[in-house]
C-alpha atoms as a PDB file:
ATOM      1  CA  UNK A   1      86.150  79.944 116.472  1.00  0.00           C
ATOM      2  CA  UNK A   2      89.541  80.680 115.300  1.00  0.00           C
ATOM      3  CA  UNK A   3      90.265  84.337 114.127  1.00  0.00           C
ATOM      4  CA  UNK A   4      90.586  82.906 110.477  1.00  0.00           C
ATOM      5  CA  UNK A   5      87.083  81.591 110.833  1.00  0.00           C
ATOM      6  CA  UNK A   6      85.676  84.906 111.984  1.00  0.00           C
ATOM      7  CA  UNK A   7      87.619  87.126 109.299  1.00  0.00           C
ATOM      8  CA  UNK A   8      85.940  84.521 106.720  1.00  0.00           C
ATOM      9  CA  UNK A   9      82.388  84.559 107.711  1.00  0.00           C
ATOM     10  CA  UNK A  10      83.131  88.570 108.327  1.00  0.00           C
ATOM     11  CA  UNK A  11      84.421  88.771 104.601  1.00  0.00           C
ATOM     12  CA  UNK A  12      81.647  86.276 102.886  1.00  0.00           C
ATOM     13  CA  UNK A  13      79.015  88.345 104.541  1.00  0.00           C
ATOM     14  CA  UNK A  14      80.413  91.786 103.266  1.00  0.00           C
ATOM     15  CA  UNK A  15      80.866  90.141 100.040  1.00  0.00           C
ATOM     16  CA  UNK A  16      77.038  89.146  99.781  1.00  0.00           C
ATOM     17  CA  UNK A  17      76.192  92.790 100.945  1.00  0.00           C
ATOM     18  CA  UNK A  18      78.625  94.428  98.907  1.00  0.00           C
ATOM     19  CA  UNK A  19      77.554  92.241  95.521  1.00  0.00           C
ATOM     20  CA  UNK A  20      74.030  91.057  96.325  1.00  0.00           C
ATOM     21  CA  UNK A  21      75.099  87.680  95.805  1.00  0.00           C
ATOM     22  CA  UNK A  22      75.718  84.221  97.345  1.00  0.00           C
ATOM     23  CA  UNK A  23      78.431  82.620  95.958  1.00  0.00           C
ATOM     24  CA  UNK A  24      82.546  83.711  95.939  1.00  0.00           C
ATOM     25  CA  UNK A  25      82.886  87.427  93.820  1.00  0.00           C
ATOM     26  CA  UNK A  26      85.428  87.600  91.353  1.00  0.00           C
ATOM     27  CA  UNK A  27      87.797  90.759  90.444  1.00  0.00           C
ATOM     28  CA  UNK A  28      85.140  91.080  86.778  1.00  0.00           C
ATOM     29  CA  UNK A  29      82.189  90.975  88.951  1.00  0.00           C
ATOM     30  CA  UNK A  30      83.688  93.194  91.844  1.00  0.00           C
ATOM     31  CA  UNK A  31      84.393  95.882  88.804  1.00  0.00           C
ATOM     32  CA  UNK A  32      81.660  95.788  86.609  1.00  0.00           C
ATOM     33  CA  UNK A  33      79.549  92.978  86.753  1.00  0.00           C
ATOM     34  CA  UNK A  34      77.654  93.477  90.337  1.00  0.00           C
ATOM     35  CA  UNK A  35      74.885  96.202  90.530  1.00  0.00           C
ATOM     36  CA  UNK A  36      76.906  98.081  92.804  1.00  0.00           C
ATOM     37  CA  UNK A  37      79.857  98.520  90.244  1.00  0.00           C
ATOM     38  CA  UNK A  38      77.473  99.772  87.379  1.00  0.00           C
ATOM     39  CA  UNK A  39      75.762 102.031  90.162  1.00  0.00           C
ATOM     40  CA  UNK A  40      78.964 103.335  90.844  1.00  0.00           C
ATOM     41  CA  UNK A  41      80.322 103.997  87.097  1.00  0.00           C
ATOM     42  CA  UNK A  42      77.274 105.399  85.963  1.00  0.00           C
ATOM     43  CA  UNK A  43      77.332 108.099  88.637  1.00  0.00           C
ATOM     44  CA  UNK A  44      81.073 108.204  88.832  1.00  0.00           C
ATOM     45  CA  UNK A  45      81.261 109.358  84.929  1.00  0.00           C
ATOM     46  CA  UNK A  46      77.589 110.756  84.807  1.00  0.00           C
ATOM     47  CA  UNK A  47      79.825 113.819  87.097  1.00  0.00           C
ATOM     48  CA  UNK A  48      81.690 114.306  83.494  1.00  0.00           C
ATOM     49  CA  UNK A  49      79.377 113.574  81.116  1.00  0.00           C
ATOM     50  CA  UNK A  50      79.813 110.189  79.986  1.00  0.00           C
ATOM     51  CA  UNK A  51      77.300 108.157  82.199  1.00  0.00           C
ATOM     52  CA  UNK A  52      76.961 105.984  78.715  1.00  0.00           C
ATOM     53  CA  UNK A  53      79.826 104.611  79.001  1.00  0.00           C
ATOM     54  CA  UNK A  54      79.155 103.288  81.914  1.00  0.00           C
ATOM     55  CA  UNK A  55      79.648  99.530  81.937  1.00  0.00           C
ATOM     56  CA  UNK A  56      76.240  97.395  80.973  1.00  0.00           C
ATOM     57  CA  UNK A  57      74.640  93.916  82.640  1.00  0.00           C
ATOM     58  CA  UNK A  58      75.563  92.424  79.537  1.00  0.00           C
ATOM     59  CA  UNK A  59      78.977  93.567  80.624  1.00  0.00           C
ATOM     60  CA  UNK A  60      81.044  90.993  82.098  1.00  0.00           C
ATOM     61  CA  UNK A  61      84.899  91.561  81.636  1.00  0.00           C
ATOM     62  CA  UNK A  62      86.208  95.017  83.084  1.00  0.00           C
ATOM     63  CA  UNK A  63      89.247  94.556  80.388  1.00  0.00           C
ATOM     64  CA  UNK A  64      86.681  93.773  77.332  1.00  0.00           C
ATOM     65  CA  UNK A  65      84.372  97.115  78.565  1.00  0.00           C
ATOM     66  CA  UNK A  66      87.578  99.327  79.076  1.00  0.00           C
ATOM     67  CA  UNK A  67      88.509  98.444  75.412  1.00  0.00           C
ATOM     68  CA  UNK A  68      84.964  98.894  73.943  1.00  0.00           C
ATOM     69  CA  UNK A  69      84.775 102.351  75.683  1.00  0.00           C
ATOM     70  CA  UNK A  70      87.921 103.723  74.386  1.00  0.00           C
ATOM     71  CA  UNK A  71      87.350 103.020  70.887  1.00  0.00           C
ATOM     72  CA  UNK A  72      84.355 105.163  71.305  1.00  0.00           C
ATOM     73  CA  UNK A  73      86.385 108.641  72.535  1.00  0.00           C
ATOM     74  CA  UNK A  74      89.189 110.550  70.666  1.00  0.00           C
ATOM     75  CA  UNK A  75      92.846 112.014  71.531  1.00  0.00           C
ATOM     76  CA  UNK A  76      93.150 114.231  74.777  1.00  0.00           C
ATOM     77  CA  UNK A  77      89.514 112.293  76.333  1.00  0.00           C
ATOM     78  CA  UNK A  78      90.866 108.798  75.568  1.00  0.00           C
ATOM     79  CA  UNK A  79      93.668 109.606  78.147  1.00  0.00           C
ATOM     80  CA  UNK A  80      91.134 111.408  80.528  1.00  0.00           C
ATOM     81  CA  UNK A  81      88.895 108.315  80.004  1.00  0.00           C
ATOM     82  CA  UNK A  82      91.612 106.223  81.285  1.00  0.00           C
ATOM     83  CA  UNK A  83      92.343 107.691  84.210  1.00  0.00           C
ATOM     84  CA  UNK A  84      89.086 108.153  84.946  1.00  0.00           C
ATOM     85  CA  UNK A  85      88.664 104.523  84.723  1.00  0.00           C
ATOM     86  CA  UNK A  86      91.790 103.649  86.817  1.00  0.00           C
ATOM     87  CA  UNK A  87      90.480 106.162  89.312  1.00  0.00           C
ATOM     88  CA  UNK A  88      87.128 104.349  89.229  1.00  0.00           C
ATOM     89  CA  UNK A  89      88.336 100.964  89.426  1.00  0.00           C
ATOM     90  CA  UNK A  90      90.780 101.795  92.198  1.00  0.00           C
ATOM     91  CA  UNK A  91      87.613 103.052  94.511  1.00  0.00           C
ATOM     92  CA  UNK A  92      85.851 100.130  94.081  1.00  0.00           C
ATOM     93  CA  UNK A  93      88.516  98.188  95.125  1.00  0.00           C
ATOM     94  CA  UNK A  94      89.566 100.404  98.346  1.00  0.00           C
ATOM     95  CA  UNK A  95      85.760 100.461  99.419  1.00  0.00           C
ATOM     96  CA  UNK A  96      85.562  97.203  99.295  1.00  0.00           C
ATOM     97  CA  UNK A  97      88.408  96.332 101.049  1.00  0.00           C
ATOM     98  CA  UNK A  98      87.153  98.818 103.606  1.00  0.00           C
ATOM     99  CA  UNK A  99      83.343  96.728 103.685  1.00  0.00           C
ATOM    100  CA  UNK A 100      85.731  93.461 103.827  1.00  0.00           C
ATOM    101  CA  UNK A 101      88.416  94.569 106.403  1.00  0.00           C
ATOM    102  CA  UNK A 102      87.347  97.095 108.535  1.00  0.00           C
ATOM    103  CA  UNK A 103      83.414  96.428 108.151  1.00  0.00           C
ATOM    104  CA  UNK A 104      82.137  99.460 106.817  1.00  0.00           C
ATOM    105  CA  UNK A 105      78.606  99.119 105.026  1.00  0.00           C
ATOM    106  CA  UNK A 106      78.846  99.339 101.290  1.00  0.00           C
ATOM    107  CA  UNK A 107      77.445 102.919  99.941  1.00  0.00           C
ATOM    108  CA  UNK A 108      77.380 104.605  96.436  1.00  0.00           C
ATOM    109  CA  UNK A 109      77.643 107.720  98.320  1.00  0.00           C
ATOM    110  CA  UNK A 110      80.978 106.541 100.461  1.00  0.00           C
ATOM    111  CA  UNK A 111      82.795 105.301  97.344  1.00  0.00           C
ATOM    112  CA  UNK A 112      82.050 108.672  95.567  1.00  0.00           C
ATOM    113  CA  UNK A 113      83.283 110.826  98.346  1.00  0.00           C
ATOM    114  CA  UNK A 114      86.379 108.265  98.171  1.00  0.00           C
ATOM    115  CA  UNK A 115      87.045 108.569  94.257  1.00  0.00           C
ATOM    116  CA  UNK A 116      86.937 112.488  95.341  1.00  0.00           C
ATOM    117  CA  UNK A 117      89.336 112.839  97.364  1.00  0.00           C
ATOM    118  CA  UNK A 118      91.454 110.310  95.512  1.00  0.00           C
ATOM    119  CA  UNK A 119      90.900 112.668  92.532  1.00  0.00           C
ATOM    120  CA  UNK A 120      92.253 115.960  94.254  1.00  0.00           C
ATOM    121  CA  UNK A 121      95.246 113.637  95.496  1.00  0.00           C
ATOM    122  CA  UNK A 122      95.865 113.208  92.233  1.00  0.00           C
ATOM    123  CA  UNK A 123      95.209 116.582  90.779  1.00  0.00           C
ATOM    124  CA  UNK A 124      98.077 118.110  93.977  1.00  0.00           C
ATOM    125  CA  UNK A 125     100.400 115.492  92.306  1.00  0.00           C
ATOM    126  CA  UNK A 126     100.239 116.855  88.972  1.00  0.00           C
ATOM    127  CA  UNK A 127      97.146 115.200  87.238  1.00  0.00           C
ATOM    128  CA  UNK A 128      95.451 117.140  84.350  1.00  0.00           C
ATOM    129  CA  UNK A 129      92.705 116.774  82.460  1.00  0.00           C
ATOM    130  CA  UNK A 130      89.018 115.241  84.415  1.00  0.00           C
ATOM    131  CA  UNK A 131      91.314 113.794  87.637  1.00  0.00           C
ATOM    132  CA  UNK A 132      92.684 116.858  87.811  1.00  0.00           C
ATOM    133  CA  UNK A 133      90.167 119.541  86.949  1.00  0.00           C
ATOM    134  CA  UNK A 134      86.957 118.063  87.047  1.00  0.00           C
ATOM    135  CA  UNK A 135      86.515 115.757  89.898  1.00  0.00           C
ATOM    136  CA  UNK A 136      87.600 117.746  92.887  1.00  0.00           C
ATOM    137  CA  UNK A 137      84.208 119.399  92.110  1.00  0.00           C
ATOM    138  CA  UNK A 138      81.885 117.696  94.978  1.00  0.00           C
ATOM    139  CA  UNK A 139      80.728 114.408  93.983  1.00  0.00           C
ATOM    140  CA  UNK A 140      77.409 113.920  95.235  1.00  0.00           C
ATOM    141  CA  UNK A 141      75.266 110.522  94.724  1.00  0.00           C
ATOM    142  CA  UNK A 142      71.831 110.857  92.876  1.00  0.00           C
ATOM    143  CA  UNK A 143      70.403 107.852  95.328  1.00  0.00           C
ATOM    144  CA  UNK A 144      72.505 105.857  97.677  1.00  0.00           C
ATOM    145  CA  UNK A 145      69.801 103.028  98.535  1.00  0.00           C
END
């Protein structure tokens, strides 16, 4: 089996892990449409307070929820919200590229500790607000089944 082959069945098999599905993901279900993704932004914001916002199943374009949850905060938090969002969406898709490329196992827990660290990056670079203040706290998962 060529090396191709192998990173392909490697990558469809993460995929179905990583998504519980069986079919090809998409970049909308990757970000909020799998169960993973809404795991992972409800406990992601649920750290700041704003677990409902949290993308829904009914939910199916990561553009169409960012909108809908901005409209819903004011001044200073809509630019907290965003970053929190770009943060959020950025773990998800470092984690899994780290399920897909170097095989690690898809965890709520691992992606936390990974928007963490991201966010204290961020905060040394000059980020204010929840990147900056908030989310160095530790993140810790409520269940990571």
């Amino acid at each position: 089996m060529s090396a191709v082959s192998v990173f392909h069945l490697r990558d469809y098999d993460t995929k179905v892990k990583l998504a519980g599905m069986t079919g090809e993901e998409d970049t909308q279900h990757l970000l909020v449409g799998c169960v993973f993704a809404r795991q992972f932004w409800f406990q992601f914001l649920q750290h700041v307070g704003l677990a409902a916002l949290a993308p829904q199943p009914t939910d199916s374009s990561f553009k169409d929820w960012w909108e809908k949850v901005e409209l819903l905060v004011n001044g200073d938090m809509r630019a907290d919200l965003n970053s929190l969002i770009i943060l959020g969406g950025w773990t998800i898709w470092r984690h899994r590229n780290d399920c897909v490329v170097i095989g690690a196992s898809p965890s709520i827990a691992t992606a936390l500790i990974l928007a963490r660290d991201e966010a204290q990056l961020w905060s040394m670079a000059g980020a204010k607000g929840f990147c900056g203040q908030v989310l160095p706290l530790p993140l810790q998962p409520m269940d990571d089944k």
